[in-house]
Protein backbone atom coordinates (compact mmCIF):
# COMPACT_ATOMS: atom_id res chain seq x y z
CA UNK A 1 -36.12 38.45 9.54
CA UNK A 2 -32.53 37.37 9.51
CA UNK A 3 -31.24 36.51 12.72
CA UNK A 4 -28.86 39.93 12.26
CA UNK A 5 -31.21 41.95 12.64
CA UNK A 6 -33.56 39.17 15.31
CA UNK A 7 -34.70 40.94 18.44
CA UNK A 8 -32.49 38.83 21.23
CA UNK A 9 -35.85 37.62 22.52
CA UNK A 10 -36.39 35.83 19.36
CA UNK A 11 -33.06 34.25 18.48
CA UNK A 12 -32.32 30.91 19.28
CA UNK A 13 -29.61 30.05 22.05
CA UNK A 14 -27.32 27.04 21.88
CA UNK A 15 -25.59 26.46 24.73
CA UNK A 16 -21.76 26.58 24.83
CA UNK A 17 -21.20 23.22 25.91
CA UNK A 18 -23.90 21.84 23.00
CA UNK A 19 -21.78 23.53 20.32
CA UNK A 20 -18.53 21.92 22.16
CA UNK A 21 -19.98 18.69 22.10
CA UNK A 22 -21.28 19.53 18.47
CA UNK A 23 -17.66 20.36 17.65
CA UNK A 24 -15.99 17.46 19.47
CA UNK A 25 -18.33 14.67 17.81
CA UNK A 26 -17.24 16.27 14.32
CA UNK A 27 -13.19 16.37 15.32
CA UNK A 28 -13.70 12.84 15.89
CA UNK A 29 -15.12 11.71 13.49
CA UNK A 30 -12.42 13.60 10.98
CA UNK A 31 -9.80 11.76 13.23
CA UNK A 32 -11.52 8.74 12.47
CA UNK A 33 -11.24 9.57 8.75
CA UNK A 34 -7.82 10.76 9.09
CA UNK A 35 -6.73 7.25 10.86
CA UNK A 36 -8.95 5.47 7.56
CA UNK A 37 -7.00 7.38 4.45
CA UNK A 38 -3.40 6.53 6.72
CA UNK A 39 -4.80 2.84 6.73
CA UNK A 40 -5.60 2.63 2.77
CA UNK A 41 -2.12 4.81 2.16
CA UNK A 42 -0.13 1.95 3.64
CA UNK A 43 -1.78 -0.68 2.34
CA UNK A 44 -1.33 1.10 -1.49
CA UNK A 45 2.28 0.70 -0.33
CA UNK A 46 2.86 -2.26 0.46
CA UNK A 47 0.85 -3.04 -2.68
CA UNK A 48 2.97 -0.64 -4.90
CA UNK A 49 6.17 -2.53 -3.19
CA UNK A 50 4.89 -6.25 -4.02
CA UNK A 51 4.17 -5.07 -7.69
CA UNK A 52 7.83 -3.38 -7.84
CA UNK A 53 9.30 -6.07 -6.80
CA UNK A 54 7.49 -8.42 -9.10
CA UNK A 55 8.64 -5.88 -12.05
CA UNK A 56 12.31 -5.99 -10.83
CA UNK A 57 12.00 -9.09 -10.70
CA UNK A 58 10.28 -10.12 -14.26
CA UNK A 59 13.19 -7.53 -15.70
CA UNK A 60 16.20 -9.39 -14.08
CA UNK A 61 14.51 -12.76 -15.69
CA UNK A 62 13.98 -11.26 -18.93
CA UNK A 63 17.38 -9.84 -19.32
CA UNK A 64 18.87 -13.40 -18.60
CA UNK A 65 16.84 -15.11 -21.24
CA UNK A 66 15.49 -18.32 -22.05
CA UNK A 67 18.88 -20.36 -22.97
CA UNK A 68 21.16 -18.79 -20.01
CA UNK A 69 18.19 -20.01 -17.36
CA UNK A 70 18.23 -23.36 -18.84
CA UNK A 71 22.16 -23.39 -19.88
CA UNK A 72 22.98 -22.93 -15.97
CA UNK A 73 20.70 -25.32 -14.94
CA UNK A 74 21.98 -28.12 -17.73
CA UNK A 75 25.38 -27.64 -17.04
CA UNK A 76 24.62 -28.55 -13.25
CA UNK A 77 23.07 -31.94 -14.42
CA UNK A 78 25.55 -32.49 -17.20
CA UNK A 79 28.85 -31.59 -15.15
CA UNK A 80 28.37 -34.92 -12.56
CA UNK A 81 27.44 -36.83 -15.57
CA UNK A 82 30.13 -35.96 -17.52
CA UNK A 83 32.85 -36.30 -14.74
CA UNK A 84 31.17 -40.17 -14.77
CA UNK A 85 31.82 -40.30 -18.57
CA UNK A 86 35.33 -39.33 -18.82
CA UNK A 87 36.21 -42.05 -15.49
CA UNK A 88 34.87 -44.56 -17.58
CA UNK A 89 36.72 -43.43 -21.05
């Protein structure tokens, strides 16, 4: 028999406050869930920001090239040095 159609004699009774606590127990434990996935979202974030960055980054490097990096950093050594040379000539 289906329990539509169960005399009420043979249906089985939950109480009200079993099926609260029943109810409670499973709203936490989607909070719980919900307070997990906000956790992992952030930290995918933060990760997705780092890796940006790091992309920006690489671009703006690669767009210099190889001889302006090294052409800056040359003509800070070789500017002293040659401001020595020329005192002496």
């Amino acid at each position: 028999m289906s329990d539509a159609t169960a005399t009420p004699a043979l249906r089985q009774h939950t109480s009200l406050f079993t099926r609260l606590r029943i109810v409670e127990a499973e709203l936490e434990a989607l909070k719980a869930l919900v307070a997990d996935l906000k956790e992992d979202h952030e930290a995918l974030r933060e990760d997705r920001d780092e890796w940006r960055w790091r992309a920006e980054y690489l671009l703006a490097e690669s767009r210099k090239g190889f001889f302006d990096r090294w052409g800056q950093r040359l003509a800070e050594v070789a500017t002293p040095f040659a401001r020595r040379l020329n005192a002496l000539l």
